[in-house]
N, C-alpha and C. Protein backbone atom coordinates (compact mmCIF):
# COMPACT_ATOMS: atom_id res chain seq x y z
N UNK A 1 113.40 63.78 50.26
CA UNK A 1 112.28 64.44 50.88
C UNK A 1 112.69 65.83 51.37
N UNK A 2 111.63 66.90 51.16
CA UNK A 2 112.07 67.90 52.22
C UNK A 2 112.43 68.05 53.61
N UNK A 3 112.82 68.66 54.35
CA UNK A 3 112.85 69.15 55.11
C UNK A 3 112.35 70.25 55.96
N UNK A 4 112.04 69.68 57.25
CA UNK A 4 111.36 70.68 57.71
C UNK A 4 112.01 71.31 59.26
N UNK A 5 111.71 73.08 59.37
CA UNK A 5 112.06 73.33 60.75
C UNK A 5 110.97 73.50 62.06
N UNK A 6 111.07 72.67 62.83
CA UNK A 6 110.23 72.77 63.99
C UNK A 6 110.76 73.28 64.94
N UNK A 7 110.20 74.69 65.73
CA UNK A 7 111.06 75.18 66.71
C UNK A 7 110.22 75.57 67.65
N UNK A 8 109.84 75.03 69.02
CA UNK A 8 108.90 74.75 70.37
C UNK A 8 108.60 76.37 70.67
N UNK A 9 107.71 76.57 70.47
CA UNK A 9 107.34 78.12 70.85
C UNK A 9 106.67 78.50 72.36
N UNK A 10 105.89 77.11 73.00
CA UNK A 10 105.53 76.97 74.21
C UNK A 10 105.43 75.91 75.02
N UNK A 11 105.47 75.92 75.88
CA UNK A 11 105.86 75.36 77.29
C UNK A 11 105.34 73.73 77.22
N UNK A 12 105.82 72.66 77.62
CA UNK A 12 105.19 71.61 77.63
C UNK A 12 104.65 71.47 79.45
N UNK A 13 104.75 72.58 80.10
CA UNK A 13 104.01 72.06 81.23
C UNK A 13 102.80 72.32 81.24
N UNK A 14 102.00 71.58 82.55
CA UNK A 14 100.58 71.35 82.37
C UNK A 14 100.07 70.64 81.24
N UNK A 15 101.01 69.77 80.30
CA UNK A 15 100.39 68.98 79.37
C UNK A 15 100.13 67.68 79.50
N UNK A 16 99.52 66.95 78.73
CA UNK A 16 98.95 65.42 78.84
C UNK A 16 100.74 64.76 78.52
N UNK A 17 100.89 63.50 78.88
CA UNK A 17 101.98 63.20 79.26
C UNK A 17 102.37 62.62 77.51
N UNK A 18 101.49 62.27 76.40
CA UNK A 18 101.48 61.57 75.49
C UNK A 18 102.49 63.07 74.56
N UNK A 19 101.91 64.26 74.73
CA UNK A 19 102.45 65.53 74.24
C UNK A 19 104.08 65.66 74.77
N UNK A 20 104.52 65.73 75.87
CA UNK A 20 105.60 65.64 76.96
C UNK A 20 106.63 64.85 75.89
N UNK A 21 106.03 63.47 75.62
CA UNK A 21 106.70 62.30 75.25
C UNK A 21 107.19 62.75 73.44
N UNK A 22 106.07 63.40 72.61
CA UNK A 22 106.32 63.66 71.46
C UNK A 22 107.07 64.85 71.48
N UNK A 23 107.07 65.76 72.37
CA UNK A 23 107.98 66.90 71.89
C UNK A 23 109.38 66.34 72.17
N UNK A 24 109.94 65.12 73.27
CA UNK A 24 110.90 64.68 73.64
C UNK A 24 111.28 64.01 72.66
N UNK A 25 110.50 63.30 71.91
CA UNK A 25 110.99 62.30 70.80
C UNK A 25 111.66 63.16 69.46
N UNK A 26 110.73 64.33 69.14
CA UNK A 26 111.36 65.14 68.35
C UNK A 26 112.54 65.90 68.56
N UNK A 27 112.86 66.04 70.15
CA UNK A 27 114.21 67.01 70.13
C UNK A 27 114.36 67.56 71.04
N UNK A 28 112.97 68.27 70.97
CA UNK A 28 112.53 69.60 71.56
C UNK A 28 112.82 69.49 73.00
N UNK A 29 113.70 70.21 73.58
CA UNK A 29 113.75 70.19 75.00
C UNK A 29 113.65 71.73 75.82
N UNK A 30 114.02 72.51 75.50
CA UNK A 30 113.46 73.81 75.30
C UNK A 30 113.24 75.41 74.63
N UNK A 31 112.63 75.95 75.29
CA UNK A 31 111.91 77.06 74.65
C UNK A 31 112.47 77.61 73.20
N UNK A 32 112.08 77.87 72.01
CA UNK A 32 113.01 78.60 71.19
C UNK A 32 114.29 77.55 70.50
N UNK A 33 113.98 75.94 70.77
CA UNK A 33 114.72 75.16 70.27
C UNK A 33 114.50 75.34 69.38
N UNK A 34 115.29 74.56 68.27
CA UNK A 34 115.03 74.67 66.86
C UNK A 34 115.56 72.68 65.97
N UNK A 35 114.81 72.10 65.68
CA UNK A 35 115.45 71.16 65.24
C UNK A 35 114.79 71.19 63.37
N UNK A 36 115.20 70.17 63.03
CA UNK A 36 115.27 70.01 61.47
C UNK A 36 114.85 68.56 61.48
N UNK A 37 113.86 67.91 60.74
CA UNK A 37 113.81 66.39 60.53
C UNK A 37 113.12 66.65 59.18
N UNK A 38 113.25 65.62 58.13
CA UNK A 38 112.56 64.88 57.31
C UNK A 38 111.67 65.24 57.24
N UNK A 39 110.52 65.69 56.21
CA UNK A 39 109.00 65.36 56.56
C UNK A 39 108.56 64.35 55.74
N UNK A 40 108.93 63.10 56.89
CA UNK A 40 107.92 61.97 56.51
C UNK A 40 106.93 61.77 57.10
N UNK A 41 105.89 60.99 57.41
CA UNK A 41 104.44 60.81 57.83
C UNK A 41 104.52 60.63 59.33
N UNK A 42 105.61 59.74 59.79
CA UNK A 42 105.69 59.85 60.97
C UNK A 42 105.85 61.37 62.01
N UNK A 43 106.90 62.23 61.16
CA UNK A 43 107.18 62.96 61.65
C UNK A 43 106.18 64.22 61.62
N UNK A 44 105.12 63.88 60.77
CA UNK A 44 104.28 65.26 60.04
C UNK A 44 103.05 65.01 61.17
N UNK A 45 102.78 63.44 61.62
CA UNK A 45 101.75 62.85 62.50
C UNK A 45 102.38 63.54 63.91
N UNK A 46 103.78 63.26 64.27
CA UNK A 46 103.53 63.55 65.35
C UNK A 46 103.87 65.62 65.69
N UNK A 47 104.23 65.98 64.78
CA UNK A 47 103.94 67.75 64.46
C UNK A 47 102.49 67.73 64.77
N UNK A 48 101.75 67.06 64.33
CA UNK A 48 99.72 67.21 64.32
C UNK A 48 99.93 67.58 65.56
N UNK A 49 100.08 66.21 66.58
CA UNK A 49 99.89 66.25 67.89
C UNK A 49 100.05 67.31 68.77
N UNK A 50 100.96 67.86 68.56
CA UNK A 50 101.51 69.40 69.17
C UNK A 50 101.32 69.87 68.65
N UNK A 51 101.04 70.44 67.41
CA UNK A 51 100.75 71.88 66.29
C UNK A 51 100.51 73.00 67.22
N UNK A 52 99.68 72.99 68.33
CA UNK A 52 99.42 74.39 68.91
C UNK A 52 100.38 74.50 69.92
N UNK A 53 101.64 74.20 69.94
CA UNK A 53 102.92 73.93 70.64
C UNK A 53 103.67 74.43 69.89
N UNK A 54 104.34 74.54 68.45
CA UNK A 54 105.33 74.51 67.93
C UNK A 54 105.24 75.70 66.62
N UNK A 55 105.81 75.96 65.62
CA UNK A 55 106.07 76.22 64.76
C UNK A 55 106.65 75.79 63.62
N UNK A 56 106.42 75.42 62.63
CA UNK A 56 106.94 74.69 61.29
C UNK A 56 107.22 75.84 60.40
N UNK A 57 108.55 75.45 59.75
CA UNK A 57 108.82 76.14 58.68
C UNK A 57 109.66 75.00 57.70
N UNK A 58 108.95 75.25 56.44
CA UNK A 58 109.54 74.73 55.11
C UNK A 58 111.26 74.58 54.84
């Protein structure tokens, strides 16, 4: 599978706690992180959730 880069472009405060929990599960702990996972379905579902949080690159 490819790979993909997700790197947190804004703040998880003031967010719903379910968002908090998915950027934690992915990695993301702060600003300008950068992690790498798989893009499988799980991981592409929980990118949805945050999309206006993060950044994806191929």
């Amino acid at each position: 599978m490819a790979t993909i880069k997700i790197t947190l472009k804004r703040s998880s405060i003031k967010r719903p706690k379910n968002q908090k929990l998915t950027l934690e599960a992915l990695g993301l702990t702060k600003l300008n992180k950068t992690v790498e996972h798989e893009a499988t379905p799980q991981i592409l579902g929980m990118v949805a959730v945050v999309k206006h949080l993060v950044t994806v690159e191929e």
